[in-house]
C-alpha atoms as a PDB file:
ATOM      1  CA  UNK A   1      47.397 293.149 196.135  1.00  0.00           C
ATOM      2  CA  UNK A   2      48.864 295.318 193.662  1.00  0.00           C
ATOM      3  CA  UNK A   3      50.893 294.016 190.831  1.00  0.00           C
ATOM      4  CA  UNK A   4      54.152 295.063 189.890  1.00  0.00           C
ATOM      5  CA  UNK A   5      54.629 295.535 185.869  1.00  0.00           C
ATOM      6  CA  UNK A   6      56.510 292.329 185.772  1.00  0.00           C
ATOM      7  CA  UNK A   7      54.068 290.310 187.045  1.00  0.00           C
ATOM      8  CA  UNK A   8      51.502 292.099 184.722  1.00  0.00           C
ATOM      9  CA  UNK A   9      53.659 291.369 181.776  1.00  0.00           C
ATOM     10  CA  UNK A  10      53.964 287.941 183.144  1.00  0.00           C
ATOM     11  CA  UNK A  11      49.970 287.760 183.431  1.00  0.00           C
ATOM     12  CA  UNK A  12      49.217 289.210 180.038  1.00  0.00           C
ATOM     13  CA  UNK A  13      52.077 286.638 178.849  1.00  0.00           C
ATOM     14  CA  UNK A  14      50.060 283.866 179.742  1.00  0.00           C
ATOM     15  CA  UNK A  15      47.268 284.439 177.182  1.00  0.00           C
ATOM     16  CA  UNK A  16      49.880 285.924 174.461  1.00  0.00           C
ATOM     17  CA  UNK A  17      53.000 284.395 173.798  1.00  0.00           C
ATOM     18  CA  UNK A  18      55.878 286.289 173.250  1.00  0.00           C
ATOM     19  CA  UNK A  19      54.702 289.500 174.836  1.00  0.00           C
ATOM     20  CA  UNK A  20      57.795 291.521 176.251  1.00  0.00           C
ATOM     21  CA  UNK A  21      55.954 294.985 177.755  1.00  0.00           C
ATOM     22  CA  UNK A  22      56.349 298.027 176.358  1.00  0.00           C
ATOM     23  CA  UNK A  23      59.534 299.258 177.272  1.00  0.00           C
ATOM     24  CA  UNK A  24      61.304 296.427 175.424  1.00  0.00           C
ATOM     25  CA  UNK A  25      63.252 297.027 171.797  1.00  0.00           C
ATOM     26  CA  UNK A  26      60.323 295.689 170.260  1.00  0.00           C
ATOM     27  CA  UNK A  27      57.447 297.844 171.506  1.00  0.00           C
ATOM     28  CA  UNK A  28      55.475 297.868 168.169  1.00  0.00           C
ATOM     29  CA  UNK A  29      55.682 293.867 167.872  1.00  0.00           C
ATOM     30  CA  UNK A  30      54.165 293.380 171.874  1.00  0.00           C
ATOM     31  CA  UNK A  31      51.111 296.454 170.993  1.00  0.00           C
ATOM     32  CA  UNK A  32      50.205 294.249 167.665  1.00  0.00           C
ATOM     33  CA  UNK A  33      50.876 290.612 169.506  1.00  0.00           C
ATOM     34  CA  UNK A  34      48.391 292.126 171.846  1.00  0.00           C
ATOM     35  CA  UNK A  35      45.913 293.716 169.362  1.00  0.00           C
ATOM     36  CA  UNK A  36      46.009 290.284 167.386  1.00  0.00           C
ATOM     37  CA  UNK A  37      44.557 288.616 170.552  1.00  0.00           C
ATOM     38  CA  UNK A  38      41.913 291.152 171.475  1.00  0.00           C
ATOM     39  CA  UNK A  39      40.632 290.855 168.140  1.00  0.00           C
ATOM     40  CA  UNK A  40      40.811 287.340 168.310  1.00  0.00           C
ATOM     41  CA  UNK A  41      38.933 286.950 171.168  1.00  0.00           C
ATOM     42  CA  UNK A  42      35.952 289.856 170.342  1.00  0.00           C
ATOM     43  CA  UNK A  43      36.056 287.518 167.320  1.00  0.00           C
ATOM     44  CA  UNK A  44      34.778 284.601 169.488  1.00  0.00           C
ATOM     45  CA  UNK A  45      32.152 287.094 171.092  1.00  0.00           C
ATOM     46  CA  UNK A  46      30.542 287.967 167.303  1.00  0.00           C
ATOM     47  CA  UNK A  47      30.508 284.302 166.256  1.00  0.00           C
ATOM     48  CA  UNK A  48      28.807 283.477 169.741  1.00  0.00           C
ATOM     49  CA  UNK A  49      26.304 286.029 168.792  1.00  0.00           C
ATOM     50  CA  UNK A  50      25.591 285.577 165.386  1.00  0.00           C
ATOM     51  CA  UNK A  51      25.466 281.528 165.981  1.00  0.00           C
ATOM     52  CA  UNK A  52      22.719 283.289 168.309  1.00  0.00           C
ATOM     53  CA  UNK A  53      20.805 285.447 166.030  1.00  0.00           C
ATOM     54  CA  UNK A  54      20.609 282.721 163.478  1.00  0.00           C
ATOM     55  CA  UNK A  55      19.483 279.758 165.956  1.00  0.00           C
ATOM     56  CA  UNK A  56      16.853 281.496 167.840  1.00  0.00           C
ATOM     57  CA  UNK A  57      13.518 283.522 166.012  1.00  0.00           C
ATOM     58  CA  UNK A  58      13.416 286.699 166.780  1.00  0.00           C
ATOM     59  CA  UNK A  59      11.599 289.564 164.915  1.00  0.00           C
ATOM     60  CA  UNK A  60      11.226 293.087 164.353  1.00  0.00           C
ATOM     61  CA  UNK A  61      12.947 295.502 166.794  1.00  0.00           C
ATOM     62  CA  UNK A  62      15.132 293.153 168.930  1.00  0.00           C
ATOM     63  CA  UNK A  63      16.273 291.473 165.837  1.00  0.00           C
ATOM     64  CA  UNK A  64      16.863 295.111 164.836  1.00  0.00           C
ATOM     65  CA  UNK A  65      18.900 295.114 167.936  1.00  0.00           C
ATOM     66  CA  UNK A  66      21.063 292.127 167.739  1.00  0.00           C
ATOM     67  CA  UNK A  67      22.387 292.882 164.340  1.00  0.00           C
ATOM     68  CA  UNK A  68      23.527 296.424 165.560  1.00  0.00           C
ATOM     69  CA  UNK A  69      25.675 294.475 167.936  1.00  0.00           C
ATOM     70  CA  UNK A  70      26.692 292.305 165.580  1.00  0.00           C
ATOM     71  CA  UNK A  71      28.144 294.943 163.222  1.00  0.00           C
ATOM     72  CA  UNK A  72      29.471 296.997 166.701  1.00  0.00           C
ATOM     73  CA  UNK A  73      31.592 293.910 167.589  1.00  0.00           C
ATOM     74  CA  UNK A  74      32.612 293.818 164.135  1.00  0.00           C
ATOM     75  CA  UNK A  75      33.803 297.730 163.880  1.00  0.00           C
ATOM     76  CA  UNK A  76      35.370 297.268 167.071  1.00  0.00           C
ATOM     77  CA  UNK A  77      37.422 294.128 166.014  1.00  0.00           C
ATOM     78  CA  UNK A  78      38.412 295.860 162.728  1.00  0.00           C
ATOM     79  CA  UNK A  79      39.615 298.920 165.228  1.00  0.00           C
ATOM     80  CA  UNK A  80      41.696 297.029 167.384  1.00  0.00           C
ATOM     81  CA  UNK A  81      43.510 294.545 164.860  1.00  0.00           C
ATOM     82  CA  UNK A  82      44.612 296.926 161.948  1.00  0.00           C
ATOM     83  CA  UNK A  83      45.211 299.895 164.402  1.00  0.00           C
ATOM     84  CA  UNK A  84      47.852 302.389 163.026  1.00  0.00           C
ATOM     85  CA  UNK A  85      51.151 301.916 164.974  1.00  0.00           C
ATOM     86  CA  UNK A  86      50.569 303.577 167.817  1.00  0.00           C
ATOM     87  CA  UNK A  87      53.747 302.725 169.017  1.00  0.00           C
ATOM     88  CA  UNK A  88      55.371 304.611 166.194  1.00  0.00           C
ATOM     89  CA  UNK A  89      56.452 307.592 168.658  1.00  0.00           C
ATOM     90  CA  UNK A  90      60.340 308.032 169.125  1.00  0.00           C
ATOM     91  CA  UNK A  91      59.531 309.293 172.871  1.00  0.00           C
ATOM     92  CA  UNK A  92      60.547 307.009 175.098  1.00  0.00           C
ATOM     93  CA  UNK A  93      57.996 305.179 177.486  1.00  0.00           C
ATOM     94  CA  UNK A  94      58.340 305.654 181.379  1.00  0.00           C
ATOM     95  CA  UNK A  95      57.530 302.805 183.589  1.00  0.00           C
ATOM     96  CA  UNK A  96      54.825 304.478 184.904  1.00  0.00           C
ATOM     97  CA  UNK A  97      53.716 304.959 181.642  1.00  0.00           C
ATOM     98  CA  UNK A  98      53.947 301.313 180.602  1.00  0.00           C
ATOM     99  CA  UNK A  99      52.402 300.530 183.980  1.00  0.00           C
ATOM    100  CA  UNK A 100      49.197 302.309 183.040  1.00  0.00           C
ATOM    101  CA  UNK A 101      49.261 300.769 179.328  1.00  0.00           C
ATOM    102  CA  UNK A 102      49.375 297.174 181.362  1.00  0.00           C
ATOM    103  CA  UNK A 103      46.389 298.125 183.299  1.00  0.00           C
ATOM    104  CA  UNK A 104      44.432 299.283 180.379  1.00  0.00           C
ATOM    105  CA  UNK A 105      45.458 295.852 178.477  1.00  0.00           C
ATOM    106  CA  UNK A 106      44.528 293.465 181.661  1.00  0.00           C
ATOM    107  CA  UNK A 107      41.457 295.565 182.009  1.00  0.00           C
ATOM    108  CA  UNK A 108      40.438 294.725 178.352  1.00  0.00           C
ATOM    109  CA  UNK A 109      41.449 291.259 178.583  1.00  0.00           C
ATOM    110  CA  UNK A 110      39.007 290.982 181.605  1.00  0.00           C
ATOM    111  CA  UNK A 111      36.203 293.381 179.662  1.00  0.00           C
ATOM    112  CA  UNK A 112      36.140 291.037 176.749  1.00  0.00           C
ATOM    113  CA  UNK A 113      36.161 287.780 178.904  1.00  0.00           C
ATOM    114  CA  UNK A 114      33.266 289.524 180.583  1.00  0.00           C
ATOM    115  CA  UNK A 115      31.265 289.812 177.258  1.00  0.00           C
ATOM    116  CA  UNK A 116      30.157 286.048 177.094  1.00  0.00           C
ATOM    117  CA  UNK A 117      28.210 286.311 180.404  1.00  0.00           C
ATOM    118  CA  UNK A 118      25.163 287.861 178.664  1.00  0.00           C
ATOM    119  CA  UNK A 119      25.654 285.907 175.875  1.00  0.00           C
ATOM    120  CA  UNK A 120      25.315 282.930 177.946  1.00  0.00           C
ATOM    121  CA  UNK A 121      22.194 284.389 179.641  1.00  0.00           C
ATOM    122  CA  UNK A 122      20.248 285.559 175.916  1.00  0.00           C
ATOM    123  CA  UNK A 123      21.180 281.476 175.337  1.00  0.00           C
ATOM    124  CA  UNK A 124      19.312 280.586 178.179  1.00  0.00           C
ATOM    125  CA  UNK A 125      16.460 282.995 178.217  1.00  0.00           C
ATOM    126  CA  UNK A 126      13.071 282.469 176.780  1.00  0.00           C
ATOM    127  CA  UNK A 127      11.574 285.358 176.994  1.00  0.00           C
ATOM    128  CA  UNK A 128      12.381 288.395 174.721  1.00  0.00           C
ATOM    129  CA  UNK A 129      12.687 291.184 177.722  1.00  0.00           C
ATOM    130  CA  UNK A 130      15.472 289.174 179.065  1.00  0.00           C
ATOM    131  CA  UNK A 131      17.017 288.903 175.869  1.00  0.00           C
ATOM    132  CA  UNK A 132      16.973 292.171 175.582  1.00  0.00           C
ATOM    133  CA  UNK A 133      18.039 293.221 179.071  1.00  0.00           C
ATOM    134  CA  UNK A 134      21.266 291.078 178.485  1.00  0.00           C
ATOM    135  CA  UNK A 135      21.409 292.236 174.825  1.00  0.00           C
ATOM    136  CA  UNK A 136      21.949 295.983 177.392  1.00  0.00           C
ATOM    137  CA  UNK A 137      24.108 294.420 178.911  1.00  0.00           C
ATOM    138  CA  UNK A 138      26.160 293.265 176.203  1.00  0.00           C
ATOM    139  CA  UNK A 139      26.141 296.332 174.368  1.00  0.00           C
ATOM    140  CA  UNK A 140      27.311 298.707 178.027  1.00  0.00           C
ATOM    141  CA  UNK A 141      30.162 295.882 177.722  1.00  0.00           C
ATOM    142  CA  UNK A 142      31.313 296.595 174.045  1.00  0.00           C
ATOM    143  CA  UNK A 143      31.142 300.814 174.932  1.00  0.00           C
ATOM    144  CA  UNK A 144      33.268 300.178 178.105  1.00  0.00           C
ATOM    145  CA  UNK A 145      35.808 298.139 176.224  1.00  0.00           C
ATOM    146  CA  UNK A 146      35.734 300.584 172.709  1.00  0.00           C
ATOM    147  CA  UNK A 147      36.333 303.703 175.225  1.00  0.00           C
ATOM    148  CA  UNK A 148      38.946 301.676 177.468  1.00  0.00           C
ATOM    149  CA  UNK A 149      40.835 300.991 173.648  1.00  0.00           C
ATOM    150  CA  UNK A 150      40.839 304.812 172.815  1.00  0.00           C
ATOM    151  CA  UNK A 151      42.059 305.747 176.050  1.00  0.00           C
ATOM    152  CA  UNK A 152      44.782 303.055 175.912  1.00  0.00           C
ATOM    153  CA  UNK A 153      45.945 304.176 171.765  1.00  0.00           C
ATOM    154  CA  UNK A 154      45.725 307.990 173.470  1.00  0.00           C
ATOM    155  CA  UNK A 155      48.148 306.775 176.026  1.00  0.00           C
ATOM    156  CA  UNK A 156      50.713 304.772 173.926  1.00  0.00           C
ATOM    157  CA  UNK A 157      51.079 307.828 171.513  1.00  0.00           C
ATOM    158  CA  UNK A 158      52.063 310.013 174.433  1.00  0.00           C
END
């Protein structure tokens, strides 16, 4: 079932308080509520894995590995929460076009929820190849969601 943009708003509204959409007065204040919580919550995704790197031994080239992410997840969070206003444009938004920027934010929403399911499974693992195959994992996640966020800033500035 397809959502309407109200009930997105609604949906997105019930992990950010006070977020009105886009087409409301205050379209700058709902793009840096949301922006606040992304970052927030790829926040709780570089915590997870640093609490990781420093609890378990791991050497050389997957430790190598795991502080790349580390410092991806932090570049990323940095992107997202002091973004430029992107919402700075005096062209009006169409419902269509707030439609898609929904979409793009319950996408991300879902994207960085995602993220702690190979965390949870480089927790569990013993062996270093499936650390690494989740570390993949991980890191496919944190592209997806870094292209998904450029796409979304190209749409908002029209």
């Amino acid at each position: 079932m397809k959502l309407d943009p109200r009930h997105k708003t609604e949906r997105l509204g019930e992990h950010i308080p006070g977020f009105q959409g886009y087409r409301s007065v205050r379209r700058g204040q709902t793009d840096l509520l949301l922006r606040r919580y992304l970052a927030a919550e790829l926040e709780k995704v570089r915590d997870r894995l640093a609490d990781f790197i420093f609890g378990r031994e791991t050497g050389g080239e997957l430790h190598g590995k795991l502080a790349a992410t580390l410092k991806t997840l932090a570049f990323l969070k940095a992107e997202i929460s002091t973004g430029d206003d992107d919402t700075g444009s005096s062209a009006e938004l169409s419902p269509e076009g707030e439609e898609r920027i929904l979409d793009f934010d319950l996408v991300l929403l879902e994207k960085i929820a995602g993220l702690h399911t190979p965390l949870e499974e480089m927790e569990w693992a013993r062996a270093p190849a499936a650390i690494e195959r989740n570390l993949d994992l991980l890191d496919e996640g944190v592209a997806e969601i870094d292209e998904l966020y450029r796409q979304r800033r190209s749409l908002l500035r029209g």
